[in-house]
N, C-alpha and C. Protein backbone atom coordinates (compact mmCIF):
# COMPACT_ATOMS: atom_id res chain seq x y z
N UNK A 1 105.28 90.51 83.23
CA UNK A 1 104.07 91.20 82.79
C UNK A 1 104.18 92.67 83.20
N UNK A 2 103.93 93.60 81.89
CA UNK A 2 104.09 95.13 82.36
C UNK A 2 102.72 95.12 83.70
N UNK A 3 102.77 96.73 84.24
CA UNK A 3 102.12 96.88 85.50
C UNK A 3 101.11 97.33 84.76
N UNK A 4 99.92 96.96 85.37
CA UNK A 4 98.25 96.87 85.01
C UNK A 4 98.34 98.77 84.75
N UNK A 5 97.51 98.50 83.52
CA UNK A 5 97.55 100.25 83.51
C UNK A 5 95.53 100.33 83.45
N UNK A 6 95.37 101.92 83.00
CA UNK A 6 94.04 102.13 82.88
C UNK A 6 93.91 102.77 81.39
N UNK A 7 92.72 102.00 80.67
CA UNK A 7 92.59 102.22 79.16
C UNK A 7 93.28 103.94 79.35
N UNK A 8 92.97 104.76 79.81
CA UNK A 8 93.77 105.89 79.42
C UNK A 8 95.85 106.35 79.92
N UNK A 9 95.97 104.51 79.94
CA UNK A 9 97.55 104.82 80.24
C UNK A 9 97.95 104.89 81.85
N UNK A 10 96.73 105.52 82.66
CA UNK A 10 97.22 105.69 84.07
C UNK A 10 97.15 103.92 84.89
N UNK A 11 98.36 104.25 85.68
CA UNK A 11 99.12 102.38 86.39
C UNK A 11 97.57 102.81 87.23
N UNK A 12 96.59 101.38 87.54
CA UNK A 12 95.86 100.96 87.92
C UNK A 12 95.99 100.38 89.05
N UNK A 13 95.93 101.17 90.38
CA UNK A 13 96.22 100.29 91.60
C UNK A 13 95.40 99.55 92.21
N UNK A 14 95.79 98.81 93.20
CA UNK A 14 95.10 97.72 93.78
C UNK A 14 94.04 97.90 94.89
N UNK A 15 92.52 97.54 94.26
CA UNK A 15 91.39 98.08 94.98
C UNK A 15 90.91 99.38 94.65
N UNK A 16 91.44 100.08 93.30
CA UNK A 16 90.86 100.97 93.07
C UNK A 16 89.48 101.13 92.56
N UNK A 17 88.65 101.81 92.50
CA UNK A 17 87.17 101.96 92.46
C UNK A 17 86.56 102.72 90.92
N UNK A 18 87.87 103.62 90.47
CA UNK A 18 87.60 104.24 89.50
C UNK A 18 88.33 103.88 88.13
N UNK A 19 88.85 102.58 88.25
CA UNK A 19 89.38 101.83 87.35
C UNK A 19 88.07 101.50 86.03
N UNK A 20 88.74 101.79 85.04
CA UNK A 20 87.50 100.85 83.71
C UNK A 20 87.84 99.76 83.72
N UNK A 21 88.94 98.84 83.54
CA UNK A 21 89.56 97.71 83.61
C UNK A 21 90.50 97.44 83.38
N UNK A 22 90.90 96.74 84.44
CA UNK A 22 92.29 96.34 85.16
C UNK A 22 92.33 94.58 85.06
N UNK A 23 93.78 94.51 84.46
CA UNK A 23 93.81 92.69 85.05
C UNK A 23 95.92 93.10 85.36
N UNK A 24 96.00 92.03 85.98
CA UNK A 24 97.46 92.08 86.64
C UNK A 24 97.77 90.46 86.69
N UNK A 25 99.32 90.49 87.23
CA UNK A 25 99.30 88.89 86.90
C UNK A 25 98.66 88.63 88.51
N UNK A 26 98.44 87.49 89.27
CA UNK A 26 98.18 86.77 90.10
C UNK A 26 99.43 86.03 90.55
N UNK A 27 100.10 85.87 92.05
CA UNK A 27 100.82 84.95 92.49
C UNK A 27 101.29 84.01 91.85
N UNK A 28 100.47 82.93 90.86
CA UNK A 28 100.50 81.74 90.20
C UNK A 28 100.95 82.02 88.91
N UNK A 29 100.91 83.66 88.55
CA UNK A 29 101.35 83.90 87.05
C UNK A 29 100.04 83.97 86.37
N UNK A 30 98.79 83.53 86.51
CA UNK A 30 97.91 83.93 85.67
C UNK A 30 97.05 85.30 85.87
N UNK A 31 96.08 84.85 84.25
CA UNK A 31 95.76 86.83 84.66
C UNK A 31 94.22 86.62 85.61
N UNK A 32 94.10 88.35 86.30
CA UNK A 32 93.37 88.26 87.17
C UNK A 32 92.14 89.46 86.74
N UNK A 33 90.93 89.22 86.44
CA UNK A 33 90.21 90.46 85.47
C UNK A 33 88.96 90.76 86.34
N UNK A 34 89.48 92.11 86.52
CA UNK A 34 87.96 92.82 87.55
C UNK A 34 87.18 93.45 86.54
N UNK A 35 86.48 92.45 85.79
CA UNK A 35 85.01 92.48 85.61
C UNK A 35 84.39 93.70 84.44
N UNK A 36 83.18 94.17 84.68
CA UNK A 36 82.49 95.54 84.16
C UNK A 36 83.55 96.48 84.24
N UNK A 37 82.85 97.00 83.22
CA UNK A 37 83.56 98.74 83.10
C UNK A 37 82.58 99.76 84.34
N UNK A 38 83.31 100.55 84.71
CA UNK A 38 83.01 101.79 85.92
C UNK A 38 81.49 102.50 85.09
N UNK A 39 80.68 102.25 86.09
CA UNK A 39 79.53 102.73 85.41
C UNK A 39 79.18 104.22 86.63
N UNK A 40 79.33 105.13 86.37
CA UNK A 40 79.16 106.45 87.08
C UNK A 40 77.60 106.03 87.74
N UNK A 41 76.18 105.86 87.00
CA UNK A 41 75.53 106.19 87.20
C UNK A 41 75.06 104.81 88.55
N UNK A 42 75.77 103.92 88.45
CA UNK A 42 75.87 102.73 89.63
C UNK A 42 76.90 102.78 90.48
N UNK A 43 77.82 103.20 90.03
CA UNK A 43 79.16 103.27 91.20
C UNK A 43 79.05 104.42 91.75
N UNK A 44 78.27 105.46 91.77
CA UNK A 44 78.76 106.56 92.35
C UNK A 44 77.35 106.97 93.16
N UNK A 45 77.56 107.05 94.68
CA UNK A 45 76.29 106.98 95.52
C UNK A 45 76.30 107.68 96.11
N UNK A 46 75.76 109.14 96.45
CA UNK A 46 75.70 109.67 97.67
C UNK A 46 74.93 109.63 98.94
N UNK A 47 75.37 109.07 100.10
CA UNK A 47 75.00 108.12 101.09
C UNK A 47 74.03 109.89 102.21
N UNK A 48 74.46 110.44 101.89
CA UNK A 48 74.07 112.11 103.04
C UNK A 48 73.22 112.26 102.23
N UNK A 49 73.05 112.45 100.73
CA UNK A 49 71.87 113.28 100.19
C UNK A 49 70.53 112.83 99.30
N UNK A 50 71.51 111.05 99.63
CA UNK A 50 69.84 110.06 98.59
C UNK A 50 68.83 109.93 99.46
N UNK A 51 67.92 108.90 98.76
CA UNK A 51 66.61 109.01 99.36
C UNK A 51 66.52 107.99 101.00
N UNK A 52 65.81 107.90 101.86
CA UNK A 52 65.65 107.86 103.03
C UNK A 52 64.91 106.61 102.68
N UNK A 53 64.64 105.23 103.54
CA UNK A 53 64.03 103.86 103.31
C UNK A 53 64.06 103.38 104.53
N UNK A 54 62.77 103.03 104.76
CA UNK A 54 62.35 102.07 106.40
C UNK A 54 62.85 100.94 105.86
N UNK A 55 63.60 100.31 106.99
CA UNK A 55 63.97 99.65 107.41
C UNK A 55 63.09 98.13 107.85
N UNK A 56 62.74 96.91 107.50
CA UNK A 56 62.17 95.70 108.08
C UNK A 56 62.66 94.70 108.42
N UNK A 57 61.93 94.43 109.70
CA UNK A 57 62.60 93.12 110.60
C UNK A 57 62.31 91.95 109.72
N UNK A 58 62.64 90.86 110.20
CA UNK A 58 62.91 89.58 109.19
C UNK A 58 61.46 89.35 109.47
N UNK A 59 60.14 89.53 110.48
CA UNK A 59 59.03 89.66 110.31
C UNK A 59 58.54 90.27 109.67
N UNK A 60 59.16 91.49 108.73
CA UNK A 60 58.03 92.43 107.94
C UNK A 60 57.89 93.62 108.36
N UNK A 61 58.15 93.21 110.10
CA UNK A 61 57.37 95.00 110.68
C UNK A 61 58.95 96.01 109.93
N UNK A 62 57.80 97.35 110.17
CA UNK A 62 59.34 98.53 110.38
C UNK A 62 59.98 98.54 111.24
N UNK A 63 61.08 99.02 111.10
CA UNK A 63 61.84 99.29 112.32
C UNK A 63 61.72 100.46 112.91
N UNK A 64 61.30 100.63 114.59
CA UNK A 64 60.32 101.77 114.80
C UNK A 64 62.00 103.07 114.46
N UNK A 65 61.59 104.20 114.40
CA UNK A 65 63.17 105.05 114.37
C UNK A 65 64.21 104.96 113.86
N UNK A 66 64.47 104.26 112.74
CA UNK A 66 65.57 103.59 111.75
C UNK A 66 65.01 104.01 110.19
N UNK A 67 65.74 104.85 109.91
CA UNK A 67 65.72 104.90 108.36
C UNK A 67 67.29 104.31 107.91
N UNK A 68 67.32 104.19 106.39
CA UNK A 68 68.22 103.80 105.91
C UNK A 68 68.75 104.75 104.71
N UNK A 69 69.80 104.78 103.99
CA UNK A 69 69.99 105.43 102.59
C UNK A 69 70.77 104.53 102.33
N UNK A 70 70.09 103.86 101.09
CA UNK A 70 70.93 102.72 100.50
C UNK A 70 72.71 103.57 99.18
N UNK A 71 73.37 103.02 99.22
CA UNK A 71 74.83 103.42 98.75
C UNK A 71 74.63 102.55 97.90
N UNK A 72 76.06 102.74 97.04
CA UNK A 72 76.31 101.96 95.56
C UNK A 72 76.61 100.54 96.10
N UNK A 73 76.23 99.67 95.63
CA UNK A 73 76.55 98.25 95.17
C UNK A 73 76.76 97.06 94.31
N UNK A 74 77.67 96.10 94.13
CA UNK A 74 78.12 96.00 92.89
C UNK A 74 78.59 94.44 92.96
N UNK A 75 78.01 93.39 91.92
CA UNK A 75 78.47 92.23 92.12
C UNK A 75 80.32 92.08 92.01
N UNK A 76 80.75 91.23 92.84
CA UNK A 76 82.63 90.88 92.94
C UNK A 76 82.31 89.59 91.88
N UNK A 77 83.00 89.46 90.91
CA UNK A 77 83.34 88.35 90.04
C UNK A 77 81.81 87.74 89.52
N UNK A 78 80.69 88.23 89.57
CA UNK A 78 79.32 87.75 89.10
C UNK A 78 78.45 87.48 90.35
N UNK A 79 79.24 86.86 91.63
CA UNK A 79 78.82 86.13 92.07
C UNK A 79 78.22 86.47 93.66
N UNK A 80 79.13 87.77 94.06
CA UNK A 80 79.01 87.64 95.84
C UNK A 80 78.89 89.57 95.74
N UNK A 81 77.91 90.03 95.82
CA UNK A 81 77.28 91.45 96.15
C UNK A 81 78.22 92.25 97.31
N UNK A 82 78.39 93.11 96.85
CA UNK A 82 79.13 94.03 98.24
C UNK A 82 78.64 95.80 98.37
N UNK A 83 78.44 96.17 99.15
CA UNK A 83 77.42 97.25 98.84
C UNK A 83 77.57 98.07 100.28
N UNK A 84 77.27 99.14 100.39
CA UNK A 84 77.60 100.46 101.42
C UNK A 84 76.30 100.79 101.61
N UNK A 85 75.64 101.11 103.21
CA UNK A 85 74.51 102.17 103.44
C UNK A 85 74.54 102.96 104.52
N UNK A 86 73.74 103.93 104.80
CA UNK A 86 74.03 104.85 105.93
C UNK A 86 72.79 103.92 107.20
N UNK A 87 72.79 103.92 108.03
CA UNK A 87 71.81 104.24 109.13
C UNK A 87 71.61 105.30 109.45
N UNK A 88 70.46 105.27 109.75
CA UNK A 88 70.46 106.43 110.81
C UNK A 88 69.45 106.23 111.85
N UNK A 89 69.91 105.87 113.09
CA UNK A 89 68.68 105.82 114.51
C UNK A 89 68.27 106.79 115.01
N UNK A 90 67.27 106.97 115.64
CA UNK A 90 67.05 108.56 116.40
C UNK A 90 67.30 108.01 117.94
N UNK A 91 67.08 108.40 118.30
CA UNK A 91 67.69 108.44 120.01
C UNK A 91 66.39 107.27 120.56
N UNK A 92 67.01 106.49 121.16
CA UNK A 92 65.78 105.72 121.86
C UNK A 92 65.62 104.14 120.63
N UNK A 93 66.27 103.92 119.60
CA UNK A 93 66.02 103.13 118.40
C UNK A 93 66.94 102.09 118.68
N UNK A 94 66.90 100.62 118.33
CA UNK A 94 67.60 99.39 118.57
C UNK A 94 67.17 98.70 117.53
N UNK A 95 68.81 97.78 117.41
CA UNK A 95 68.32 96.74 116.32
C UNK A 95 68.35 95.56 117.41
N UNK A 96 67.12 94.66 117.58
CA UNK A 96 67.15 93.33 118.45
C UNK A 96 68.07 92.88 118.25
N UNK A 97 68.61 91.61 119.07
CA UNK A 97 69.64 90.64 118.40
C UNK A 97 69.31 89.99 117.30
N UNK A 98 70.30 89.98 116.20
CA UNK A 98 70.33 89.16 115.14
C UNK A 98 71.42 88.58 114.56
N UNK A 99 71.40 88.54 113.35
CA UNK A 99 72.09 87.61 112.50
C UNK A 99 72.16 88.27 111.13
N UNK A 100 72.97 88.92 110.24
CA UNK A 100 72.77 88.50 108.90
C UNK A 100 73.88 87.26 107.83
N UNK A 101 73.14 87.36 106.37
CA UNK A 101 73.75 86.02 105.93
C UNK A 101 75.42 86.73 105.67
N UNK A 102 75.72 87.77 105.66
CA UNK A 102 76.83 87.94 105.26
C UNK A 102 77.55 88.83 106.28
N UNK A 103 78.99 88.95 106.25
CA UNK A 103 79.79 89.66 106.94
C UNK A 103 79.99 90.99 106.95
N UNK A 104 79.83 92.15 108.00
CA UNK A 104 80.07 93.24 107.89
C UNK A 104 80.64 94.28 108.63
N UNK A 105 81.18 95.27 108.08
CA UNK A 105 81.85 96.46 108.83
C UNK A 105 81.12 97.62 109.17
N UNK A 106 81.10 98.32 109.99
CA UNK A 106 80.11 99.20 110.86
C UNK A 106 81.05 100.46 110.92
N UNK A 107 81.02 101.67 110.34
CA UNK A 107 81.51 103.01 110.41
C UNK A 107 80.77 103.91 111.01
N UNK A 108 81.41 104.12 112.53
CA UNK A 108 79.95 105.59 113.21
C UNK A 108 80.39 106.54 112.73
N UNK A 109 79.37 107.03 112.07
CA UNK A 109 79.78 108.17 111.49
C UNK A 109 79.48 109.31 112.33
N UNK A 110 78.71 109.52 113.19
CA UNK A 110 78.16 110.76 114.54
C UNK A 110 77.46 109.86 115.43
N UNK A 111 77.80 110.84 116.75
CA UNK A 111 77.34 110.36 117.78
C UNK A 111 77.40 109.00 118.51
N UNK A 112 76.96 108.58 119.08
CA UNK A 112 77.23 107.15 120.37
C UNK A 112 76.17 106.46 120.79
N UNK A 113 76.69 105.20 120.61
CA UNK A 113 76.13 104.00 120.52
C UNK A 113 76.32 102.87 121.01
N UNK A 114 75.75 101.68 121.13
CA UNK A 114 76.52 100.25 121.73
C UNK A 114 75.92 99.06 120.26
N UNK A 115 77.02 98.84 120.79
CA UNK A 115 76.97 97.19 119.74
C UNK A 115 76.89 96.35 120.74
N UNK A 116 75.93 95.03 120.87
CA UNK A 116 76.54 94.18 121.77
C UNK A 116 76.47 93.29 121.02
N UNK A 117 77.48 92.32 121.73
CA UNK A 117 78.10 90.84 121.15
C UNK A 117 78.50 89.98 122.43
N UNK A 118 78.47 88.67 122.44
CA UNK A 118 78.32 87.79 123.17
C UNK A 118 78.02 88.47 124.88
N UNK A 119 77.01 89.12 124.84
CA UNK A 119 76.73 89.61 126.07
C UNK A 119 76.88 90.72 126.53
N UNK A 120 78.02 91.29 126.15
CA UNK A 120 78.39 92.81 126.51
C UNK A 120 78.34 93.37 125.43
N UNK A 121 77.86 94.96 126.41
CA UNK A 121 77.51 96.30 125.49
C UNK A 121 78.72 96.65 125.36
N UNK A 122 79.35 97.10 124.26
CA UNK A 122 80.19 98.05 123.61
C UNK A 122 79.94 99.30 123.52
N UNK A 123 79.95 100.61 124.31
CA UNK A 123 80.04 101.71 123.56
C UNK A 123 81.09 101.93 122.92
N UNK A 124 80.36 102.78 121.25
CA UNK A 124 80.91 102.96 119.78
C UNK A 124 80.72 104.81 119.92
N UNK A 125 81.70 105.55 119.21
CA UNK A 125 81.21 106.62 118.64
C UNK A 125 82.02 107.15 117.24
N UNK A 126 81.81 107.86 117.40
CA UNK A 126 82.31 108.80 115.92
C UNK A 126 83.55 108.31 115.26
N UNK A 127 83.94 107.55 114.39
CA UNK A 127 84.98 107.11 114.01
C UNK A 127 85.73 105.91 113.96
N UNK A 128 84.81 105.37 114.92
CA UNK A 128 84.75 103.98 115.35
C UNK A 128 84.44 102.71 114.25
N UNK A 129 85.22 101.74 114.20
CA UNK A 129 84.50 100.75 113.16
C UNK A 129 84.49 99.49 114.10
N UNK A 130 83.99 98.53 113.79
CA UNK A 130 83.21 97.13 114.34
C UNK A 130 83.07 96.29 113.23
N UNK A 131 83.75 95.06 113.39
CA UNK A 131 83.79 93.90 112.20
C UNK A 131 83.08 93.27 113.17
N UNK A 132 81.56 92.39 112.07
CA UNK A 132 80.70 91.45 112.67
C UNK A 132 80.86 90.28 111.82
N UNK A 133 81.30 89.04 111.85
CA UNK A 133 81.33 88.25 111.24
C UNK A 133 80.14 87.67 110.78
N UNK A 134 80.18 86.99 109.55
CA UNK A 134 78.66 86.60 109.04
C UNK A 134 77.78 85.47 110.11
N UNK A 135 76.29 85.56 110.18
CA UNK A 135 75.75 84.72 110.74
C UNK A 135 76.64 84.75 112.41
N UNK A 136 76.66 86.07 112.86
CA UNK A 136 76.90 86.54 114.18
C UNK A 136 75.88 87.09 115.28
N UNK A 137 75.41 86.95 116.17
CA UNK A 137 74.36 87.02 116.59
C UNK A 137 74.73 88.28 117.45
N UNK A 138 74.39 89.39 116.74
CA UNK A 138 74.65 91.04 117.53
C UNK A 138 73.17 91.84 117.26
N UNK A 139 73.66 93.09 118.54
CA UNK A 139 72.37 94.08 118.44
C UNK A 139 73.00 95.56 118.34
N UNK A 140 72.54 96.30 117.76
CA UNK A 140 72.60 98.20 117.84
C UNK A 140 71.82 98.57 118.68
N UNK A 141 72.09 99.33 119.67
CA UNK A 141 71.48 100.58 120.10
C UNK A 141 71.91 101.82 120.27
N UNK A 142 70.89 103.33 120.45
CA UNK A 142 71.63 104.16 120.73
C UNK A 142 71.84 104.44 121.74
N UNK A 143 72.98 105.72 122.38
CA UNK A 143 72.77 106.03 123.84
C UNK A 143 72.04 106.67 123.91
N UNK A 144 70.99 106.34 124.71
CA UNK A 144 69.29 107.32 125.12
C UNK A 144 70.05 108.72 126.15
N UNK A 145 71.08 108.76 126.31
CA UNK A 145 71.45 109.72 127.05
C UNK A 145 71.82 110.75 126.03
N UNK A 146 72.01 110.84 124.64
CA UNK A 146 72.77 111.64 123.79
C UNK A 146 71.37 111.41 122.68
N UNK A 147 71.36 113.28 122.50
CA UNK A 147 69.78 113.19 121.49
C UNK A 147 70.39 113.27 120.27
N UNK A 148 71.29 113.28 119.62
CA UNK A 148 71.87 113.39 118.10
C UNK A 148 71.23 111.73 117.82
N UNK A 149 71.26 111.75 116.42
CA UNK A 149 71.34 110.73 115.79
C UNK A 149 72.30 109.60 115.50
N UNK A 150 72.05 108.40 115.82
CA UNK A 150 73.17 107.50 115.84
C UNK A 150 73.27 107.32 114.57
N UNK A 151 74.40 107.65 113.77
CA UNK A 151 74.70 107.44 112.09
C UNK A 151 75.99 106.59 111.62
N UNK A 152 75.44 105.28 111.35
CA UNK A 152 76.27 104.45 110.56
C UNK A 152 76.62 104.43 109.17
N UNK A 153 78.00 103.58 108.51
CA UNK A 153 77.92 103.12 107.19
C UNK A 153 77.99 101.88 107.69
N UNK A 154 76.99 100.76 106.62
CA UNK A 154 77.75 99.44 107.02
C UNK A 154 77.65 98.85 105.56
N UNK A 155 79.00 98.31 105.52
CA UNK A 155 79.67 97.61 104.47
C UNK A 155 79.73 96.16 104.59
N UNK A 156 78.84 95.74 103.40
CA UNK A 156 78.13 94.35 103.43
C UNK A 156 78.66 93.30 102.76
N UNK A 157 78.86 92.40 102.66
CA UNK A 157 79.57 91.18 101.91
C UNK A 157 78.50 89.52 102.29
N UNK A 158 77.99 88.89 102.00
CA UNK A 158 76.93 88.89 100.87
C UNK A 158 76.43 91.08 101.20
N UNK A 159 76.14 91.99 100.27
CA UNK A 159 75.22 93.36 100.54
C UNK A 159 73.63 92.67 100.06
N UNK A 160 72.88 93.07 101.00
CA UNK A 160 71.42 92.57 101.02
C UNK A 160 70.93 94.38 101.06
N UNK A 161 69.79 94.77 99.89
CA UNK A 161 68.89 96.06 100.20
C UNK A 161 68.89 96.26 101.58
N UNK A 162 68.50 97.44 102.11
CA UNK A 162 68.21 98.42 102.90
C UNK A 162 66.60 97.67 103.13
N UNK A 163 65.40 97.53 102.03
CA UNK A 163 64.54 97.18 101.85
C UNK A 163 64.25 95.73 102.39
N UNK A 164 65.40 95.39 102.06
CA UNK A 164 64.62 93.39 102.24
C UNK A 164 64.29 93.04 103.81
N UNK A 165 63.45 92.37 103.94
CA UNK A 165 63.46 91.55 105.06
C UNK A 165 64.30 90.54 105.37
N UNK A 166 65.17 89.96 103.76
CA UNK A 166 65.83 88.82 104.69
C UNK A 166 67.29 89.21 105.09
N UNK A 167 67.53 90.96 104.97
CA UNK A 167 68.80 91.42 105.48
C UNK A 167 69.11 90.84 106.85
N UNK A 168 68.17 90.72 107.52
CA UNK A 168 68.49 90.31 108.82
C UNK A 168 67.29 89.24 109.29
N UNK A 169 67.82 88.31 110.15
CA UNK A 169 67.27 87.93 111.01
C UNK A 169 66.92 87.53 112.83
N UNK A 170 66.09 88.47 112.59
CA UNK A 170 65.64 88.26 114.54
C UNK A 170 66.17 86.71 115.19
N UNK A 171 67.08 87.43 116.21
CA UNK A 171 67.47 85.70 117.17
C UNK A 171 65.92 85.95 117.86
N UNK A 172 65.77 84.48 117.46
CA UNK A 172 64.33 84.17 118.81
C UNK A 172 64.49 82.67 119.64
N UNK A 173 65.62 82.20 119.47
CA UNK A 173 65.72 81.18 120.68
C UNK A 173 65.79 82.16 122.17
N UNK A 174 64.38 81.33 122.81
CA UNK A 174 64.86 82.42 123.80
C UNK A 174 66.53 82.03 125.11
N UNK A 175 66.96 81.37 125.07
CA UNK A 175 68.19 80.55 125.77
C UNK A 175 69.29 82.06 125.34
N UNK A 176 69.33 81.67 123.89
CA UNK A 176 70.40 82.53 123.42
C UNK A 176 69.83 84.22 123.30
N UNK A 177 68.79 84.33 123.03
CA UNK A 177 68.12 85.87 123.49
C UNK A 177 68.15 86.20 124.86
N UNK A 178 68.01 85.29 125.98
CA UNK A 178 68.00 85.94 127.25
C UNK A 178 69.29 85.92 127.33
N UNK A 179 70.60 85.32 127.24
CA UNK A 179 71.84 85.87 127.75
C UNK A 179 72.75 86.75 126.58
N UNK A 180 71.86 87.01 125.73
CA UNK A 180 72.52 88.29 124.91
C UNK A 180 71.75 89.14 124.40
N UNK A 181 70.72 89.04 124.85
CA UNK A 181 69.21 90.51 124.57
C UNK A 181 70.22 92.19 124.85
N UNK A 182 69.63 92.80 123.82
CA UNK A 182 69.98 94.28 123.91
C UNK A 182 70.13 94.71 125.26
């Protein structure tokens, strides 16, 4: 099988974003077809200059000091959403321990922070990434010692809105909240 090209002739590489459509063979020899054509006005997001969105706990409330800017997102094969957003905490802001339904990657984009996971705080800063596996029971905070803004991307697999409540859910066993509380 010739090498996957792009309707205008250019070879179509693997995981590219600005592809119209691409299929290639697969390991097994059959063909493999990523989907929709590149839609500019959905694929292309600017995460620094869109609009700003509170943030809600799986109760509803806001999240006190947490805005969000939701990024482009885009169903994989019909079926499983994957999608990019910024955080942004102000100094003094935490996400409780939780959980979401899907797996994700954490990019600091400025300033310093802790992730904790099974008990211990992690300080994170600028450049830093953090894989949380789905249905993982972790928390964000910032360092209250550093007044910049703690600024994430996090890259979502199930991607749930910026908006929803059921992006996350609050751990409230208290057993497993008292030996891994923020």
């Amino acid at each position: 099988m010739p090498e996957p090209r792009h309707s205008r002739g250019v070879l179509c590489p693997s995981g590219s974003a600005w592809v119209d459509r691409c299929s290639w063979s697969n390991v097994d020899g059959g063909s493999m077809d990523f989907g929709e054509r590149f839609d500019p006005n959905r694929h292309i997001s600017n995460v620094l200059t869109g609009r700003e969105v509170r943030l809600l706990s799986s109760d509803k409330s806001i999240l006190p000091g947490i805005v969000g800017v939701p990024g482009c997102a885009e169903l994989i094969g019909g079926v499983t959403e994957i999608g990019v957003d910024r955080i942004i905490m102000e100094s003094g802001a935490r996400f409780e321990l939780h959980t979401h339904p899907g797996a994700h990657i954490l990019y600091v984009m400025r300033s310093r922070g802790f992730i904790h996971i099974d008990g211990v705080d992690y300080e994170i800063g600028a450049g830093d990434t953090v894989f949380v596996p789905a249905d993982y029971a972790h928390g964000v905070k910032t360092n209250t010692a550093v007044t910049e803004p703690f600024e994430l991307l996090a890259f979502g697999v199930p991607h749930m809105p910026l908006e929803s409540p059921d992006r996350m859910t609050l751990v409230t066993d208290p057993a497993r909240a008292a030996s891994r509380s923020v």
